[in-house]
N, C-alpha and C. Protein backbone atom coordinates (compact mmCIF):
# COMPACT_ATOMS: atom_id res chain seq x y z
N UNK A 1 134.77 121.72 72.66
CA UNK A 1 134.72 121.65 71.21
C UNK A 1 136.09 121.22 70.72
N UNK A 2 136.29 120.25 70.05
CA UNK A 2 137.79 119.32 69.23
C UNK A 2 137.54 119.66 67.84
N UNK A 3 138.39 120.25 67.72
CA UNK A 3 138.85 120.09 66.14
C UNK A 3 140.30 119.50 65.74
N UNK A 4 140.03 118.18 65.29
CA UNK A 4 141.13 117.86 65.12
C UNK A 4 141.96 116.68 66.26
N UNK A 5 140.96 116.50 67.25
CA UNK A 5 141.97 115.64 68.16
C UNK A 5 142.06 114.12 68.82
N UNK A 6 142.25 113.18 68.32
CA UNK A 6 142.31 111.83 67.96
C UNK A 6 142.80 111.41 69.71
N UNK A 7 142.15 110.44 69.70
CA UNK A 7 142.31 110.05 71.26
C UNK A 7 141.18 109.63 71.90
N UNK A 8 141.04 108.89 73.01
CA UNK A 8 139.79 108.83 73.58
C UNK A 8 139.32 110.20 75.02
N UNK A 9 138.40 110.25 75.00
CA UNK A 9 137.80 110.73 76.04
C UNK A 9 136.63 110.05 76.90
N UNK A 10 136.99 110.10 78.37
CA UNK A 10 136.23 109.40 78.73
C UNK A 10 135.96 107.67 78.49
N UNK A 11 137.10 107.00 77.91
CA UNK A 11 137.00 105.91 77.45
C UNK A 11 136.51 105.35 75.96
N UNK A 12 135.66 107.12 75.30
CA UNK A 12 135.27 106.32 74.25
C UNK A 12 136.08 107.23 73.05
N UNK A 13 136.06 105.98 72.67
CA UNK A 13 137.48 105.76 71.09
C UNK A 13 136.44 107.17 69.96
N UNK A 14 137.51 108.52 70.13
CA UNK A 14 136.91 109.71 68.97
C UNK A 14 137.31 109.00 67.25
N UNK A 15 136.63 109.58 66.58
CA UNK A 15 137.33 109.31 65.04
C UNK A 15 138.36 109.82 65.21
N UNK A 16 139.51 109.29 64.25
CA UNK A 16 141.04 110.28 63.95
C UNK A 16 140.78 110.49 62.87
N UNK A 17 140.47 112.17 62.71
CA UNK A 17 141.34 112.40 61.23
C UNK A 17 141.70 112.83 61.46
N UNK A 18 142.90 112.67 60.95
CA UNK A 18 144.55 113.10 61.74
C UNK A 18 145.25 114.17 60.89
N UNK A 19 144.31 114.83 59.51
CA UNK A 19 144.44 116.18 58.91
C UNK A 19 143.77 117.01 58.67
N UNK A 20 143.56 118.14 58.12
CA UNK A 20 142.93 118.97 57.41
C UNK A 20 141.55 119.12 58.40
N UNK A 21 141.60 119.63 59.59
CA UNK A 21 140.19 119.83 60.87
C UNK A 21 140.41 121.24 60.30
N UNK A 22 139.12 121.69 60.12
CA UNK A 22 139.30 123.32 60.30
C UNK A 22 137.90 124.17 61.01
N UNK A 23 137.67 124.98 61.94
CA UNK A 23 136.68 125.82 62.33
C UNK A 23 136.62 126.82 62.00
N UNK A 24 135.92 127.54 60.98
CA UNK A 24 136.24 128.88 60.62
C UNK A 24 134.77 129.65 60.86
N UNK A 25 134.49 130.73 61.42
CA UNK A 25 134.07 132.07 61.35
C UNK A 25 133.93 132.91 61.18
N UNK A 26 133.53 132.93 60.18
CA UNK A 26 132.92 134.23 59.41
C UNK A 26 131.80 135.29 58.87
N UNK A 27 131.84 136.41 58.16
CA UNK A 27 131.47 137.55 57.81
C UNK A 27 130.23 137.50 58.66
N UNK A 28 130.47 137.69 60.30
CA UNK A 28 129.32 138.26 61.18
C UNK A 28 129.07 137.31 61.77
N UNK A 29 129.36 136.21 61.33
CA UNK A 29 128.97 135.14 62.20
C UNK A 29 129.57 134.89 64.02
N UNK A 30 128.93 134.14 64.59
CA UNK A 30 129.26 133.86 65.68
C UNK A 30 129.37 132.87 65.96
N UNK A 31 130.27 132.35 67.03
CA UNK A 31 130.55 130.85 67.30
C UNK A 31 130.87 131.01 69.04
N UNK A 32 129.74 130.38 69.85
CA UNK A 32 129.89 130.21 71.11
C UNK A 32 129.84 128.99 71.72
N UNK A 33 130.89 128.48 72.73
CA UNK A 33 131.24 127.28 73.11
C UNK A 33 131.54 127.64 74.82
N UNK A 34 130.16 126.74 75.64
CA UNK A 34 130.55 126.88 77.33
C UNK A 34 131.76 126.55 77.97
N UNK A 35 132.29 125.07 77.60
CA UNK A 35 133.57 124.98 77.74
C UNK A 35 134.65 125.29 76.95
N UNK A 36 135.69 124.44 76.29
CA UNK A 36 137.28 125.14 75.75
C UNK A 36 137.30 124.66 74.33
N UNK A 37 137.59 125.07 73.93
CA UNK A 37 137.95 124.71 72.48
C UNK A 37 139.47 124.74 71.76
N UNK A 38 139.78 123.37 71.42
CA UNK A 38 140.51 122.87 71.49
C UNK A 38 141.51 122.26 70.00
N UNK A 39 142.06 122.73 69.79
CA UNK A 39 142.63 122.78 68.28
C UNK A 39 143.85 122.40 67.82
N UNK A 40 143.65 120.76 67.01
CA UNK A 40 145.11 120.29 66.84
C UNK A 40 145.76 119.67 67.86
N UNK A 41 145.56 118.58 67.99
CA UNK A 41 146.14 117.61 68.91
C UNK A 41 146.22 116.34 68.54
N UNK A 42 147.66 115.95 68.49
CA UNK A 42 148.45 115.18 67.77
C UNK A 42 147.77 114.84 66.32
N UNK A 43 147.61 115.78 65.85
CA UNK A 43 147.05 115.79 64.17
C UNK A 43 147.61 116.89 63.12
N UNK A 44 147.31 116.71 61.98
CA UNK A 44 148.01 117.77 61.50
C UNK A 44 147.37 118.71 60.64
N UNK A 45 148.05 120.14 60.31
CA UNK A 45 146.79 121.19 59.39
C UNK A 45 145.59 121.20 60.09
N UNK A 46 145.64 121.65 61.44
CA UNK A 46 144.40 122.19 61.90
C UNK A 46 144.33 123.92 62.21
N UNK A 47 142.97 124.27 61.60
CA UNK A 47 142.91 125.87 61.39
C UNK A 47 141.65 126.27 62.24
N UNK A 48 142.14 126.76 62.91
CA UNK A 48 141.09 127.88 63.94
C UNK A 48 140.95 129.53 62.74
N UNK A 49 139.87 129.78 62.48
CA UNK A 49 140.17 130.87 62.19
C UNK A 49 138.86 131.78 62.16
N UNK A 50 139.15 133.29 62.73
CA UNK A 50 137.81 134.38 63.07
C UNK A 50 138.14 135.10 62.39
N UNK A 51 137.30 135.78 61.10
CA UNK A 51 137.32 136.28 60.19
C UNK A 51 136.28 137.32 59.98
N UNK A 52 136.68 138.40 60.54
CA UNK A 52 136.00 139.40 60.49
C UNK A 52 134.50 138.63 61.34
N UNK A 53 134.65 138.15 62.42
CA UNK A 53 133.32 137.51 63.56
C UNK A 53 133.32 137.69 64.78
N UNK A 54 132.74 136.94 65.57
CA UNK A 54 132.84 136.76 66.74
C UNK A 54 133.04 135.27 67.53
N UNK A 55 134.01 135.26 68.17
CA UNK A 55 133.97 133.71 68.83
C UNK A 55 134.12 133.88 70.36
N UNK A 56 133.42 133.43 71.07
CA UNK A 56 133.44 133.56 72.65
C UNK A 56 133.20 132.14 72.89
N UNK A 57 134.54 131.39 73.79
CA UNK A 57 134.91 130.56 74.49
C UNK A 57 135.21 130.68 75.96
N UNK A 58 133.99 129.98 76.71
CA UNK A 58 133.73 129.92 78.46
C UNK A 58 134.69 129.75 79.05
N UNK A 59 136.31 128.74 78.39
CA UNK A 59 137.16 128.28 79.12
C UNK A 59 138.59 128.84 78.51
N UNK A 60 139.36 127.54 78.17
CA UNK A 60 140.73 127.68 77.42
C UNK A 60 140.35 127.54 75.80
N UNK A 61 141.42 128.24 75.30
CA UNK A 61 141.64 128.09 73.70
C UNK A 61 142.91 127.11 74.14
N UNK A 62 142.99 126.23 72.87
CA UNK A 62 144.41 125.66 73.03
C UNK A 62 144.31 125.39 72.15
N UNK A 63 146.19 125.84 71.20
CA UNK A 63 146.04 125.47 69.85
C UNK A 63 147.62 124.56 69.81
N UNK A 64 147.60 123.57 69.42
CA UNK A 64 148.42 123.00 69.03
C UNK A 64 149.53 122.16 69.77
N UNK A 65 148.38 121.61 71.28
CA UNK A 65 149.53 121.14 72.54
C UNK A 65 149.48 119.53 71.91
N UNK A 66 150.09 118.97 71.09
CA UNK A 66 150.75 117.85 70.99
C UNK A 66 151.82 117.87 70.47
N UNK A 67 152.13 116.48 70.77
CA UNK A 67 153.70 116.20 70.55
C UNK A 67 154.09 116.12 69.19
N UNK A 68 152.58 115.65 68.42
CA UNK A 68 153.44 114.54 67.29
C UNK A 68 152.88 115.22 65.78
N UNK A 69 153.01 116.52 65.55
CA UNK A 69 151.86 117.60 64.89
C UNK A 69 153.36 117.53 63.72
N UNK A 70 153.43 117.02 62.65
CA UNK A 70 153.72 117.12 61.47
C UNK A 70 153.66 118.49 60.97
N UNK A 71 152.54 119.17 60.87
CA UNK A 71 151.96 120.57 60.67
C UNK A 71 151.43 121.24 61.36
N UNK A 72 152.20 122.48 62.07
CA UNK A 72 151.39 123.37 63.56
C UNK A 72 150.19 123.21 63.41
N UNK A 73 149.65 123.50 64.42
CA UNK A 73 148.27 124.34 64.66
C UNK A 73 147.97 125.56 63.94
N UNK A 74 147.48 125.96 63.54
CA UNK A 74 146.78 127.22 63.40
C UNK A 74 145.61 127.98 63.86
N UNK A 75 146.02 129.37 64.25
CA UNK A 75 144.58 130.41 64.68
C UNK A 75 145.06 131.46 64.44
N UNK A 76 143.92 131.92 63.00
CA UNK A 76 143.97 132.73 62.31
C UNK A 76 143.07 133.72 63.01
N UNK A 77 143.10 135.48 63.14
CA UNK A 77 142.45 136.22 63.36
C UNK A 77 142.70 137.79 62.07
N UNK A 78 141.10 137.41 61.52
CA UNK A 78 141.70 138.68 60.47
C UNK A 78 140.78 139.69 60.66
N UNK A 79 140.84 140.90 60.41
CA UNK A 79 140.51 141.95 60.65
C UNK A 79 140.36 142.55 61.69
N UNK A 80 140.12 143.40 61.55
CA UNK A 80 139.94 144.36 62.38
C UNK A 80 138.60 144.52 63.57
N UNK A 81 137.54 143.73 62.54
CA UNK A 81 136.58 143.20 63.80
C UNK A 81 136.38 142.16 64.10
N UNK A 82 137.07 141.40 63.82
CA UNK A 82 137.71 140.01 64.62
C UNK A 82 137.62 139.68 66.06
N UNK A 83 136.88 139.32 67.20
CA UNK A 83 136.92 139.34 67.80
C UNK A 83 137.06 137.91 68.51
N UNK A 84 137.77 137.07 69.58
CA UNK A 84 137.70 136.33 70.25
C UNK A 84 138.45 136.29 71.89
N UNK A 85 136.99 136.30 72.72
CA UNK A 85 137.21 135.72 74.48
C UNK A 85 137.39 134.27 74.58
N UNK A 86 138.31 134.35 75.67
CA UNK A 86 138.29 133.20 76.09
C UNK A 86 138.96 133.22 77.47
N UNK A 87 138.62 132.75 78.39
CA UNK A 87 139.30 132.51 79.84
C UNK A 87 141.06 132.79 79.53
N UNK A 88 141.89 131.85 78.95
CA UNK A 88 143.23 132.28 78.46
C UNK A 88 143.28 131.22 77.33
N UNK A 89 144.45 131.62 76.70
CA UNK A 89 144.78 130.51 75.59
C UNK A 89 146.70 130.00 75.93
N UNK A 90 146.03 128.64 75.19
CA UNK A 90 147.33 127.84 75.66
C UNK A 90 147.50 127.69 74.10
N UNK A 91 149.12 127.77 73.73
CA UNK A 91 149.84 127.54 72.63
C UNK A 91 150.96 126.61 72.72
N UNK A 92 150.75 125.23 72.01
CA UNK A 92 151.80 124.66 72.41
C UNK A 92 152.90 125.23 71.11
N UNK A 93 153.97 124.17 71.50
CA UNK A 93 155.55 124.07 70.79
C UNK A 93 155.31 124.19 68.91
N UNK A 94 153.57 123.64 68.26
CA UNK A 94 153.36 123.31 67.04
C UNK A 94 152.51 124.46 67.18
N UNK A 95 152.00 125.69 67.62
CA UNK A 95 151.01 126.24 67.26
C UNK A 95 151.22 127.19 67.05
N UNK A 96 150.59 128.03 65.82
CA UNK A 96 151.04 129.76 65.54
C UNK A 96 149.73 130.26 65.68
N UNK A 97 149.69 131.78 65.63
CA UNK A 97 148.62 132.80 66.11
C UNK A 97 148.76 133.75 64.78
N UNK A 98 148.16 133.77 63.80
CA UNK A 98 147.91 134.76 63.14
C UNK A 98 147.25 135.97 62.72
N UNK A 99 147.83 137.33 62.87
CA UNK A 99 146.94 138.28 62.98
C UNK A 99 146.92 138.81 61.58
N UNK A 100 145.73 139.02 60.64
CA UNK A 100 145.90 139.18 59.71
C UNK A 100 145.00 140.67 59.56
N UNK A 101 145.67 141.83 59.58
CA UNK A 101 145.11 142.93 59.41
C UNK A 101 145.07 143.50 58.22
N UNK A 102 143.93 143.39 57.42
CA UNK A 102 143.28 143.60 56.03
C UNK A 102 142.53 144.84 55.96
N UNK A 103 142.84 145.43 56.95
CA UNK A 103 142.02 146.63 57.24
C UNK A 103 142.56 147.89 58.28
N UNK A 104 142.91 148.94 57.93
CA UNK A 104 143.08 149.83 58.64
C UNK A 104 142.48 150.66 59.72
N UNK A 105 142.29 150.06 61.33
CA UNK A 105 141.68 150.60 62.37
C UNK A 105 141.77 150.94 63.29
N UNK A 106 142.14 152.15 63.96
CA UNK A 106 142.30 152.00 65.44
C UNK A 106 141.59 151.31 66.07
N UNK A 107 142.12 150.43 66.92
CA UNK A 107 141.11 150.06 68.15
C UNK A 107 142.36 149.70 69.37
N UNK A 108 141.33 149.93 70.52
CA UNK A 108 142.00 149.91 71.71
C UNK A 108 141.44 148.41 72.45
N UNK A 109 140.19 148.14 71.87
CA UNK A 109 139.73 147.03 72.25
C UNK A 109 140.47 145.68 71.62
N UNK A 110 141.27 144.80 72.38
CA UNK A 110 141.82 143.87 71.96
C UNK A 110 141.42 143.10 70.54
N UNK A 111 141.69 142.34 69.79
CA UNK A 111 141.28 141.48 68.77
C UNK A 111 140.91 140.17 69.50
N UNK A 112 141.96 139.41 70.63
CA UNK A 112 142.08 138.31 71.67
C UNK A 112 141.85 138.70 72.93
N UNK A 113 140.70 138.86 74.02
CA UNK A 113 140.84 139.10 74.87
C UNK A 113 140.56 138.23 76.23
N UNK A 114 141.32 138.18 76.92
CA UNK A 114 141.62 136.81 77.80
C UNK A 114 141.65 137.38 79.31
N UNK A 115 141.15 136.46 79.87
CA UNK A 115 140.88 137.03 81.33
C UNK A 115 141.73 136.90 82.44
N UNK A 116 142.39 135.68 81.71
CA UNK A 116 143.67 135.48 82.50
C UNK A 116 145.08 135.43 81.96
N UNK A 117 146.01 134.75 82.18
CA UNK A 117 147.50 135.28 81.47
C UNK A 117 147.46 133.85 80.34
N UNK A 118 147.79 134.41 78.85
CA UNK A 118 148.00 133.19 78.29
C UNK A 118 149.54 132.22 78.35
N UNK A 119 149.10 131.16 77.59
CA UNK A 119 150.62 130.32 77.66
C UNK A 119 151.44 130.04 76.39
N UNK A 120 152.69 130.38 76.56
CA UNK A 120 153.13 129.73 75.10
C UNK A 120 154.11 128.71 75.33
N UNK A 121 154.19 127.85 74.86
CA UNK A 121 155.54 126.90 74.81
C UNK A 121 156.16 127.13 73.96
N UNK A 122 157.49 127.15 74.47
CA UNK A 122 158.69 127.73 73.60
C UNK A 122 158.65 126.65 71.81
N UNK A 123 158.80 127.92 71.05
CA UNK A 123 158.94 127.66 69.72
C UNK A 123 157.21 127.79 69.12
N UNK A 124 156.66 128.60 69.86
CA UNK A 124 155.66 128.74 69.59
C UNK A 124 155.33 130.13 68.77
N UNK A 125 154.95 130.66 68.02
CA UNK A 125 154.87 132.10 66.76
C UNK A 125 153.70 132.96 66.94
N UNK A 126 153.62 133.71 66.95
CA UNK A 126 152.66 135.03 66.30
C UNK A 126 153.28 135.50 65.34
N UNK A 127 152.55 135.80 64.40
CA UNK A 127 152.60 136.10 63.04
C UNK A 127 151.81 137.18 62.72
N UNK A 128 152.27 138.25 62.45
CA UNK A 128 151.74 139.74 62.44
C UNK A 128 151.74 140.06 60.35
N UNK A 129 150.57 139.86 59.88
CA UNK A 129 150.74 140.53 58.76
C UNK A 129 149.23 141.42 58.42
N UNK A 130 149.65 141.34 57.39
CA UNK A 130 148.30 141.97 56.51
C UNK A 130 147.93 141.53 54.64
N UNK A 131 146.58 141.24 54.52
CA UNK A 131 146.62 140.83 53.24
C UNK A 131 146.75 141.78 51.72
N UNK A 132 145.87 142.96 52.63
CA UNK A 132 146.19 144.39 52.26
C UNK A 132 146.70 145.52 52.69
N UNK A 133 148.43 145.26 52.28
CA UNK A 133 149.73 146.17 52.83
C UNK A 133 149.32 147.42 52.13
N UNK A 134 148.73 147.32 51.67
CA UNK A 134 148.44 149.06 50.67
C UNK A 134 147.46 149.99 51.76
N UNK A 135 146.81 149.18 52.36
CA UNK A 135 145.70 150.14 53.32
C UNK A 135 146.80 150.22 54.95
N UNK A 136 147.49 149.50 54.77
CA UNK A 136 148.04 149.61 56.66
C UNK A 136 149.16 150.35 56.25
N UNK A 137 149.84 150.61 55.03
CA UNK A 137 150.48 151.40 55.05
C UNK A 137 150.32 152.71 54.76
N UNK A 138 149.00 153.28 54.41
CA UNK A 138 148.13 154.76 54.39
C UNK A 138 147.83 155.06 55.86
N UNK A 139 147.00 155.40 56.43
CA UNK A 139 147.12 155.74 57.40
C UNK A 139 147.37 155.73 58.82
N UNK A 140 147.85 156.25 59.44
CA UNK A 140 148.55 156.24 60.76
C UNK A 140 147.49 155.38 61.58
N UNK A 141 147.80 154.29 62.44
CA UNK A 141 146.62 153.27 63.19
C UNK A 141 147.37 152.51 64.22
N UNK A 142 146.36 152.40 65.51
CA UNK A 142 146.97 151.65 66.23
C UNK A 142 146.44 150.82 66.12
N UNK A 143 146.41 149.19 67.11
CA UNK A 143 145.62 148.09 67.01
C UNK A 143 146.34 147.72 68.49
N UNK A 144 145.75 146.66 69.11
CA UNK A 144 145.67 145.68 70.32
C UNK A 144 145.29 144.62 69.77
N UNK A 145 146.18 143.59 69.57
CA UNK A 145 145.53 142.41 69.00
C UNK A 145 145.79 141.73 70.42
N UNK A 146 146.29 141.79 71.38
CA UNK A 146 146.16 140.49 72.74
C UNK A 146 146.00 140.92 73.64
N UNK A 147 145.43 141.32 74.66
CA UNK A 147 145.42 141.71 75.81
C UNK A 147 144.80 140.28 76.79
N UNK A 148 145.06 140.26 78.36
CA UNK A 148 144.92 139.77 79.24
C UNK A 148 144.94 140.37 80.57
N UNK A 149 144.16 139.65 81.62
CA UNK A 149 144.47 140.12 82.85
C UNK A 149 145.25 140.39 83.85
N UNK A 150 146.20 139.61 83.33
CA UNK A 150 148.02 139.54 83.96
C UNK A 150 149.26 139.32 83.19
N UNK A 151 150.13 140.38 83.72
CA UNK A 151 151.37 140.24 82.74
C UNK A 151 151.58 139.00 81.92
N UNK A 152 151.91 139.48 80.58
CA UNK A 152 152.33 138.47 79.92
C UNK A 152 153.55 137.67 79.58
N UNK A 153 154.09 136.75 79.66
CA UNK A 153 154.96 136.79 79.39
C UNK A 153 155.09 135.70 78.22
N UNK A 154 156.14 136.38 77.13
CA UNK A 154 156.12 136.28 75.95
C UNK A 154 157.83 135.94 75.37
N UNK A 155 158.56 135.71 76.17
CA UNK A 155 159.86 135.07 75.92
C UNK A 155 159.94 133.89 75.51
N UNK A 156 158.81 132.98 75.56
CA UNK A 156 158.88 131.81 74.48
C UNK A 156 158.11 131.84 73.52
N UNK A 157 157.70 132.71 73.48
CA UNK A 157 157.08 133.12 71.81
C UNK A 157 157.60 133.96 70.59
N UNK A 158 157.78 133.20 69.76
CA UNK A 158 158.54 133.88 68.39
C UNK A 158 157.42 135.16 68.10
N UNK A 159 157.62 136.58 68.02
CA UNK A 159 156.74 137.21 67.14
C UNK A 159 157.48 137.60 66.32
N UNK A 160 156.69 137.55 64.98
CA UNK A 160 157.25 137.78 63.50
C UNK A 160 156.13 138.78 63.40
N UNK A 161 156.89 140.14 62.15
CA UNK A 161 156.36 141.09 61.68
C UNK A 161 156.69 140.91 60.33
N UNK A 162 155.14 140.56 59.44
CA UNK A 162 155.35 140.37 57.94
C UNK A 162 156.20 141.81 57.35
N UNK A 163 157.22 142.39 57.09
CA UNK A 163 157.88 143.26 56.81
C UNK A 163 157.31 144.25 55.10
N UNK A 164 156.11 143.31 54.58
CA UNK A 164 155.79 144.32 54.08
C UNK A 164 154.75 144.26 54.02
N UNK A 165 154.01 144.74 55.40
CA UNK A 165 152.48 144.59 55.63
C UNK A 165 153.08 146.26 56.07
N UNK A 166 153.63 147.14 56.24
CA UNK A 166 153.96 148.20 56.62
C UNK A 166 153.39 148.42 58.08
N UNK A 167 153.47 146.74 58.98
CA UNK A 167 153.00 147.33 60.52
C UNK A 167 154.06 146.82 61.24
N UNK A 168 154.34 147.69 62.64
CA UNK A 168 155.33 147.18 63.44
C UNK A 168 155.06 147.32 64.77
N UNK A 169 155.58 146.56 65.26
CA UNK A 169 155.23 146.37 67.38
C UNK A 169 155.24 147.51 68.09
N UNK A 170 154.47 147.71 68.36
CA UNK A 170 154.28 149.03 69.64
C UNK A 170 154.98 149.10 70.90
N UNK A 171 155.70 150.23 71.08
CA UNK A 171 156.62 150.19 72.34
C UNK A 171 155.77 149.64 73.41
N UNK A 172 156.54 148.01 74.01
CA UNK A 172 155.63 147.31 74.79
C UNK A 172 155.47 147.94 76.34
N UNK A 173 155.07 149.01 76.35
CA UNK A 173 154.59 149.86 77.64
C UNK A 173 153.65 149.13 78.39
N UNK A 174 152.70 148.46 77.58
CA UNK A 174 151.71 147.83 78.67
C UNK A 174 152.04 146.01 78.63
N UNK A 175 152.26 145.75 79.70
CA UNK A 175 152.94 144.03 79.86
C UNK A 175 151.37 143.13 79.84
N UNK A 176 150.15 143.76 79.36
CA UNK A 176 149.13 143.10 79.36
C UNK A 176 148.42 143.05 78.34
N UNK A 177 149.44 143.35 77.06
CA UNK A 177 148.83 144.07 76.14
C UNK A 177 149.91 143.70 74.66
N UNK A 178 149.28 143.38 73.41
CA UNK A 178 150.23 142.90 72.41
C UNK A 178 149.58 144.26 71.26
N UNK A 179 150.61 145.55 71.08
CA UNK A 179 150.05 146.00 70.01
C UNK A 179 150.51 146.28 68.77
N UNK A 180 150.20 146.65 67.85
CA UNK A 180 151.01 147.22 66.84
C UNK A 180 150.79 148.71 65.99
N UNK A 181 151.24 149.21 65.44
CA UNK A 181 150.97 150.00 64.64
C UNK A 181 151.56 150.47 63.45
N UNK A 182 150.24 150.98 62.31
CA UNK A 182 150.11 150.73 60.92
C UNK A 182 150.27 152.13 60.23
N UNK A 183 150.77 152.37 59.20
CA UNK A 183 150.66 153.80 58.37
C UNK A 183 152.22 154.19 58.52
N UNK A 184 152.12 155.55 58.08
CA UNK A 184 152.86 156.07 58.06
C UNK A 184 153.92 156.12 59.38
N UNK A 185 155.45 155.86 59.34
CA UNK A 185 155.68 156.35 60.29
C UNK A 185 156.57 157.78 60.31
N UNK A 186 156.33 158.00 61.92
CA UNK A 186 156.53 159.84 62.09
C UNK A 186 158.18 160.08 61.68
N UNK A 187 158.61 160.93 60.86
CA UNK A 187 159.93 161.30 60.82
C UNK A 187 160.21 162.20 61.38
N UNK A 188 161.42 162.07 60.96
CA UNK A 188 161.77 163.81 61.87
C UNK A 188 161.94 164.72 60.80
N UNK A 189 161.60 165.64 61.24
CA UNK A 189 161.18 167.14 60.01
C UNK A 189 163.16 167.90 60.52
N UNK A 190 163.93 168.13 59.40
CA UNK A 190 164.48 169.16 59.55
C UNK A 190 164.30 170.47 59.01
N UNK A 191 164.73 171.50 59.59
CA UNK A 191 164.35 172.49 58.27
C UNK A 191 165.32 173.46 58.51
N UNK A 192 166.30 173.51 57.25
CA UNK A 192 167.45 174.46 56.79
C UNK A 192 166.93 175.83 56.59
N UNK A 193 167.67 176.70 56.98
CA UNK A 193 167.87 178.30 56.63
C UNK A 193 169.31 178.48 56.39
């Protein structure tokens, strides 16, 4: 599945539109694809985005592996039941990952869950916010927005924490695992006599 990617395959000449591709999924909907789906390549303003759905991909996600991308890639994931599989995902140098938590939930079950280790090319972003900072900052919540089957490694990936979505990165204890958490955080109680 191409959204967005100008070039031939197989010899035969695809249309270019070389802006504004977008796949979006939403309120319950589902979107299933046997092979990879593929987002933003050498084009520009292309938006992947699972919105409170489901998307299950047989192969690779890849968002944003060209050279000549004017405007990243985008793959948006919002809420809390947001869900998308995929074998692993590849992020190039133009592509960001957005987690947009609009909703206050524990879950232990990933938001992205990948079977194998994903990829980022350096200068590549996750973007951690929320649209409604008023609910993630009420109660105490964890979340897993990435998990995979093998360590991750995440030294060429920028992660940004929208600073007033009131959520922040979870002590990265598990190397297979991207989490955060929302609400209140714990202080320390003194108490004078």
């Amino acid at each position: 599945t191409y959204v967005g990617v100008v070039g031939s395959l197989s010899g035969v000449k695809r249309p270019e539109y070389t802006s504004d591709n977008a796949l979006t999924v939403s309120d319950g909907a589902t979107f299933w694809t046997r092979s990879s789906l593929i987002v933003g390549q050498d084009v520009s303003n292309c938006t992947f985005t699972v919105d409170q759905a489901t998307a299950t991909v047989g192969e690779n996600v890849e968002i944003g592996n060209g050279s000549t991308l004017a405007t990243p890639a985008l793959m948006k994931i919002v809420g809390s039941n947001a869900r998308l599989t995929a074998t692993t995902l590849k992020v190039g140098a133009e592509g960001r990952i957005v987690f947009d938590l609009a909703d206050a939930k524990s879950s232990a079950e990933a938001l992205v869950q990948l079977t194998s280790k994903p990829t980022f090319a350096a200068g590549s972003t996750i973007y951690i916010t929320s649209s409604n900072p008023e609910v993630t900052k009420a109660e105490k919540f964890d979340v897993t927005l990435l998990s995979c089957a093998a360590d991750m490694d995440l030294s060429n990936v920028s992660i940004e924490i929208d600073p007033d979505s009131g959520l922040r990165r979870r002590a990265a204890s598990n190397p297979r695992a991207l989490c955060v958490r929302g609400g209140r955080p714990s202080g320390l109680m003194m108490i004078f006599r």
